[in-house]
N, C-alpha and C. Protein backbone atom coordinates (compact mmCIF):
# COMPACT_ATOMS: atom_id res chain seq x y z
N UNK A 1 13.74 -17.92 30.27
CA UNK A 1 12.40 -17.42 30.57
C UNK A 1 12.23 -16.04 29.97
N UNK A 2 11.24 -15.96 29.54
CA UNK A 2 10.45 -14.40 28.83
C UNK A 2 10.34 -13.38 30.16
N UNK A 3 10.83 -12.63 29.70
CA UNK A 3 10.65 -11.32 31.03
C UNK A 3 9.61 -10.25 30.02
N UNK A 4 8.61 -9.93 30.37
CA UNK A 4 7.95 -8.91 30.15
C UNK A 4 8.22 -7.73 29.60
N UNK A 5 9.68 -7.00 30.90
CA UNK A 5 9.57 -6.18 31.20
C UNK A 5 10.97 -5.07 30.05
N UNK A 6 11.41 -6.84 29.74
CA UNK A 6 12.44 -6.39 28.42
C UNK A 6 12.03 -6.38 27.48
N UNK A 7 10.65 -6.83 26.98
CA UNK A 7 9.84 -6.73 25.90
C UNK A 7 9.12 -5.13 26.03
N UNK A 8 8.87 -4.75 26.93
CA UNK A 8 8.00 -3.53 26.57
C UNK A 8 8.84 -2.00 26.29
N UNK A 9 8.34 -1.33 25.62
CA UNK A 9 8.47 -0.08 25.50
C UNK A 9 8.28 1.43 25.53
N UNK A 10 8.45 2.09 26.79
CA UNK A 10 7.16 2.88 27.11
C UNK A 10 7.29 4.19 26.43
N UNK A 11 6.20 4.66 25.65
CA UNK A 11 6.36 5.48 24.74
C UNK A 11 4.73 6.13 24.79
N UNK A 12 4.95 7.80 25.13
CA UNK A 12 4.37 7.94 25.10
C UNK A 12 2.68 7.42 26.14
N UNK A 13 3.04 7.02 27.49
CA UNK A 13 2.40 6.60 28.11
C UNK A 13 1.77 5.07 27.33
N UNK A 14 2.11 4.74 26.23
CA UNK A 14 1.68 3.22 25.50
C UNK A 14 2.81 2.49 25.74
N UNK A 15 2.57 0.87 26.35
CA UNK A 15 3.35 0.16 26.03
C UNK A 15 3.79 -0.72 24.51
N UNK A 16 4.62 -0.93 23.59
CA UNK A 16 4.41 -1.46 22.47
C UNK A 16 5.28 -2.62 22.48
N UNK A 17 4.53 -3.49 22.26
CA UNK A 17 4.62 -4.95 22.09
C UNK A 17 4.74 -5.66 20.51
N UNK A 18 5.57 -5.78 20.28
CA UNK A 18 5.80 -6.31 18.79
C UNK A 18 5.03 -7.80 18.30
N UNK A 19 4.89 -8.24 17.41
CA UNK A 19 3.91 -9.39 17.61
C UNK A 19 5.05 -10.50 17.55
N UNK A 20 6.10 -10.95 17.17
CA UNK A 20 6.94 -11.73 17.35
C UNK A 20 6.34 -12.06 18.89
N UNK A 21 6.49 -10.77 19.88
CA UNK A 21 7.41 -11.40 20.88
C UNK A 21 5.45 -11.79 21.54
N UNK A 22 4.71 -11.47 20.77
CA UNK A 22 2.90 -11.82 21.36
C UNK A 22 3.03 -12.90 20.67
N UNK A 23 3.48 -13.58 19.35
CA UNK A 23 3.37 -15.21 19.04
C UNK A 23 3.93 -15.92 20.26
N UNK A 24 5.40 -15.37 20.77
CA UNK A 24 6.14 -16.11 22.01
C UNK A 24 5.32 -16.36 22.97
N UNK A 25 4.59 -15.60 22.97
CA UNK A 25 4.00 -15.92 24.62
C UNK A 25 2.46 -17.51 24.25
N UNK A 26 2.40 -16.96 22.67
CA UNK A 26 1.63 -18.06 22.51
C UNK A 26 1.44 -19.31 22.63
N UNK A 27 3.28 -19.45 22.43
CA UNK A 27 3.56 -21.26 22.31
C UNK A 27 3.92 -21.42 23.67
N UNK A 28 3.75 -20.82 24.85
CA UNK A 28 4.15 -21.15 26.31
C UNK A 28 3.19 -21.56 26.56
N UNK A 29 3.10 -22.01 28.12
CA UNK A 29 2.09 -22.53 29.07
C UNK A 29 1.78 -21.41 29.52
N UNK A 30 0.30 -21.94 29.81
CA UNK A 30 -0.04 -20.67 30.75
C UNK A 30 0.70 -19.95 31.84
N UNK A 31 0.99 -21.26 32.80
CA UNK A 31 1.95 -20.83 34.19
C UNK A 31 2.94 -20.11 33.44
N UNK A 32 3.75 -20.06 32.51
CA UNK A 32 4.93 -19.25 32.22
C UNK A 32 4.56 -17.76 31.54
N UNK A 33 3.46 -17.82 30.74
CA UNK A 33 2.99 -16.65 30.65
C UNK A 33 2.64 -15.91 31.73
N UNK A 34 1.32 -16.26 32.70
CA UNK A 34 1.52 -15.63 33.85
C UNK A 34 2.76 -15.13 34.83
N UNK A 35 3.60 -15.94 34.85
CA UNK A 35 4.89 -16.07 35.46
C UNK A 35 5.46 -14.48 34.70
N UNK A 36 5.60 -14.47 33.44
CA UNK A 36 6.41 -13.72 32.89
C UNK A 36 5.95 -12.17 33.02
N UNK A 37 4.18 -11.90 33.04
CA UNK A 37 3.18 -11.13 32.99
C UNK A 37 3.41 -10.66 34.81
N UNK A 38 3.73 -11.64 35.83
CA UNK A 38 3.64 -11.05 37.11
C UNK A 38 2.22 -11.00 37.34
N UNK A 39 1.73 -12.19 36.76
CA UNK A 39 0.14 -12.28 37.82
C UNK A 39 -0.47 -13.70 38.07
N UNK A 40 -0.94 -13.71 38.23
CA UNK A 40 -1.80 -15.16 38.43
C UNK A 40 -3.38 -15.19 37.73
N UNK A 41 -3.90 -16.48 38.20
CA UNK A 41 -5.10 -16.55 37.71
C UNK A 41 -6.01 -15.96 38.59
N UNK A 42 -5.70 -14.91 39.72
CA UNK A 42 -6.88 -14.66 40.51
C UNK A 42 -6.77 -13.10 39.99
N UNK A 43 -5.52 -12.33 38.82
CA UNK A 43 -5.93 -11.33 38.82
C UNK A 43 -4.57 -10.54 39.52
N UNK A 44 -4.44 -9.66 39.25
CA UNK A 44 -3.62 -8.46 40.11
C UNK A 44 -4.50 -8.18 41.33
N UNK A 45 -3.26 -7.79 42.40
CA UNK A 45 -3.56 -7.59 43.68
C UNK A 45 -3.52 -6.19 43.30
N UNK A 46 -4.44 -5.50 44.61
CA UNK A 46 -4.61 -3.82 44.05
C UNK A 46 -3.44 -2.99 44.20
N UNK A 47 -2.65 -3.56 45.27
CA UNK A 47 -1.28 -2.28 45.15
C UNK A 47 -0.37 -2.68 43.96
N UNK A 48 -0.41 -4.03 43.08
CA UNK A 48 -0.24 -3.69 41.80
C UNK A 48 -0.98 -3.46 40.69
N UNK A 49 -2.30 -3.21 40.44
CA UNK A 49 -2.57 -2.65 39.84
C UNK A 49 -2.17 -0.93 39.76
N UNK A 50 -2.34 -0.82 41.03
CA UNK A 50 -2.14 0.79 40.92
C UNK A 50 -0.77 1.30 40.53
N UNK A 51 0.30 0.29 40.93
CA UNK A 51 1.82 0.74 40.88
C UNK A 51 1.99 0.55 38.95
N UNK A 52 1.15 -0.14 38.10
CA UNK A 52 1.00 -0.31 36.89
C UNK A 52 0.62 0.46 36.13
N UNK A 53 -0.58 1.13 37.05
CA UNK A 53 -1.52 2.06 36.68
C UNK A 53 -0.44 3.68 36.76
N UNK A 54 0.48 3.55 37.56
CA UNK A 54 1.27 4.53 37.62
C UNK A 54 2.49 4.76 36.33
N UNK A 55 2.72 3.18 36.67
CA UNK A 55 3.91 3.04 35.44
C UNK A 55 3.55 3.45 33.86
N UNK A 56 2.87 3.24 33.40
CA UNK A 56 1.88 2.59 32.54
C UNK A 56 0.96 3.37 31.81
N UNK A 57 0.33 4.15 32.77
CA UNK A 57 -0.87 5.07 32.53
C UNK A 57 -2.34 3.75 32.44
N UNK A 58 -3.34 4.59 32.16
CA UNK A 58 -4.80 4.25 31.80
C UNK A 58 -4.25 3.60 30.81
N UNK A 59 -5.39 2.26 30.38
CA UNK A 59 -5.23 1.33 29.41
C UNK A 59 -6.60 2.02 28.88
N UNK A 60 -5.99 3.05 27.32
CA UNK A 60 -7.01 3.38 26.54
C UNK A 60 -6.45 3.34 25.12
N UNK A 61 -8.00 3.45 23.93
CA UNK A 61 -7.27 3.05 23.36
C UNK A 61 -7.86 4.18 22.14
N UNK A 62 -6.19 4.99 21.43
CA UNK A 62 -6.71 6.03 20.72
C UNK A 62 -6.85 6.15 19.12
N UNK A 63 -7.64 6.91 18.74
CA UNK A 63 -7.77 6.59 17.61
C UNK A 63 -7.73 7.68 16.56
N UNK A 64 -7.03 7.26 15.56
CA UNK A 64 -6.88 8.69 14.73
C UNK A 64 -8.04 9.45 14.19
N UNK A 65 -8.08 10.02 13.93
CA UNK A 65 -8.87 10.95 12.84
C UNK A 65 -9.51 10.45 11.54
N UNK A 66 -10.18 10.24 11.34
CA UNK A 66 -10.60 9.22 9.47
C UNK A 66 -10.44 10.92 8.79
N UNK A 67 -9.94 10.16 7.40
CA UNK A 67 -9.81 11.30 6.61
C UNK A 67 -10.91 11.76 6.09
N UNK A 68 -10.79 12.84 5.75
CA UNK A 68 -11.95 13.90 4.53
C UNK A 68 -12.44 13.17 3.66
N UNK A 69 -13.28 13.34 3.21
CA UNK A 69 -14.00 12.64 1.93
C UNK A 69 -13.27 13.66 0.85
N UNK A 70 -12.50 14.76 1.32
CA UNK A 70 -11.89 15.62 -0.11
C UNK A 70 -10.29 15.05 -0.19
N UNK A 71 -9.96 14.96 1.17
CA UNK A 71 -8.84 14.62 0.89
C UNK A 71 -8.69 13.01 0.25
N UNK A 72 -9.19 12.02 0.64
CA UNK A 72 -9.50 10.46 -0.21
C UNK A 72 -9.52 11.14 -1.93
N UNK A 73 -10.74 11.95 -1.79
CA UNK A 73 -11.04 12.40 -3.17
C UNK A 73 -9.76 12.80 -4.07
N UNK A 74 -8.35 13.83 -3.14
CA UNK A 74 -7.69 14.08 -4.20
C UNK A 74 -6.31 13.26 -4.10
N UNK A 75 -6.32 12.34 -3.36
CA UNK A 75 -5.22 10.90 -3.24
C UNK A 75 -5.73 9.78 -4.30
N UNK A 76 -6.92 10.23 -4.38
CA UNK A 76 -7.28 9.00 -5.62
C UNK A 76 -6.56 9.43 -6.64
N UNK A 77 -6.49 11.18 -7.32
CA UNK A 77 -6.07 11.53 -8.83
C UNK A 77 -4.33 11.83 -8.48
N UNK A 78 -3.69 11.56 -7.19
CA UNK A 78 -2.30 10.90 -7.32
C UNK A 78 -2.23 9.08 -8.15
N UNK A 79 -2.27 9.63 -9.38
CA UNK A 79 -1.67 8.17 -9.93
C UNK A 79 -1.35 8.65 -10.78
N UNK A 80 -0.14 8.43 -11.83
CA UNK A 80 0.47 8.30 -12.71
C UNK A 80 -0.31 8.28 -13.96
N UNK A 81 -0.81 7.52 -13.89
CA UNK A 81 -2.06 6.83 -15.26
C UNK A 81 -3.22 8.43 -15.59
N UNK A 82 -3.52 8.88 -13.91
CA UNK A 82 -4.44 9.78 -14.29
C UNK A 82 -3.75 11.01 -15.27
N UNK A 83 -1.85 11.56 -14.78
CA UNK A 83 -1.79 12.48 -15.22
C UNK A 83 -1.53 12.13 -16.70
N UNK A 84 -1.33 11.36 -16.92
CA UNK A 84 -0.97 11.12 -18.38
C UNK A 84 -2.49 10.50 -19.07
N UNK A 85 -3.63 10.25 -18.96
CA UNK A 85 -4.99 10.82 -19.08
C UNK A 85 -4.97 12.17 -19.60
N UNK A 86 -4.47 13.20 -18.62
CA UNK A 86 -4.97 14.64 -18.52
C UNK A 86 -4.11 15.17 -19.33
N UNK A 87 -2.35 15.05 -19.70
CA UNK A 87 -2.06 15.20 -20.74
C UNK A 87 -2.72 15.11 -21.80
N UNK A 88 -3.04 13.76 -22.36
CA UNK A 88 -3.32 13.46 -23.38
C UNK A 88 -4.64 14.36 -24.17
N UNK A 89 -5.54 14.73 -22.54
CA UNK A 89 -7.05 15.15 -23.34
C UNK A 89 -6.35 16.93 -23.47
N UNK A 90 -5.29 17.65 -22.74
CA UNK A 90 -5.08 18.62 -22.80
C UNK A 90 -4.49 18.65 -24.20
N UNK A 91 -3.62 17.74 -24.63
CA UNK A 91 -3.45 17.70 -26.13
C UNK A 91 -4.26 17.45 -27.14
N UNK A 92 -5.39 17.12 -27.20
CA UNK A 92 -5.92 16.64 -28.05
C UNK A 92 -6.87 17.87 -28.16
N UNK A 93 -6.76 18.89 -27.36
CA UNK A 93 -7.86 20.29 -27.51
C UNK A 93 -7.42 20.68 -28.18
C-alpha cells in the first residue's frame, strides 16, 4: 500500500510530490487513494484539517517574478551566432 506520508516532502512550508509517485496514485482505486490520502469521500473532519493546516501550512500557491522586458532583451544576444555576427561586422569596418 502507498503511504502518503513517505511520499511527501516538507520544504519550506510546501509539500513536493514528484509526478511518478501522482501517476501511482492514478492507476489505484479510489478507496486506496483515499485510504492512502487519510480521508474519505465526505471530506476531512475539522480537527484534521487543522492538525494539516498546522503540519503543512496554508495551501497557496506562489509565483515568481516574470522577467524584465530588458533582461529577455539581453538573454536573447547570449548566442554564439550573434557574437560571431558582431565580430565579423567589427571586422569588416
Amino acid at each position: 500500500m502507498l503511504k502518503l506520508e513517505n511520499q511527501k516532502e516538507k520544504q519550506n512550508g510546501r509539500i513536493n510530490t514528484s509526478l511518478s509517485k501522482l501517476s501511482e496514485f492514478a492507476k489505484m482505486d479510489k478507496e486506496e487513494v483515499l485510504k492512502a490520502l487519510g480521508t474519505s469521500m465526505e471530506g476531512l473532519s475539522e480537527a484534521e484539517a487543522k492538525r494539516r493546516l498546522e503540519i503543512y501550512g496554508i495551501n497557496e500557491v506562489i509565483y515568481e517574478k516574470p522577467p524584465t522586458w530588458y533582461s529577455i532583451l539581453i538573454k536573447s544576444y547570449n548566442n554564439p551566432f550573434v557574437y560571431i555576427l558582431l565580430f565579423l561586422a567589427v571586422v569588416s569596418l
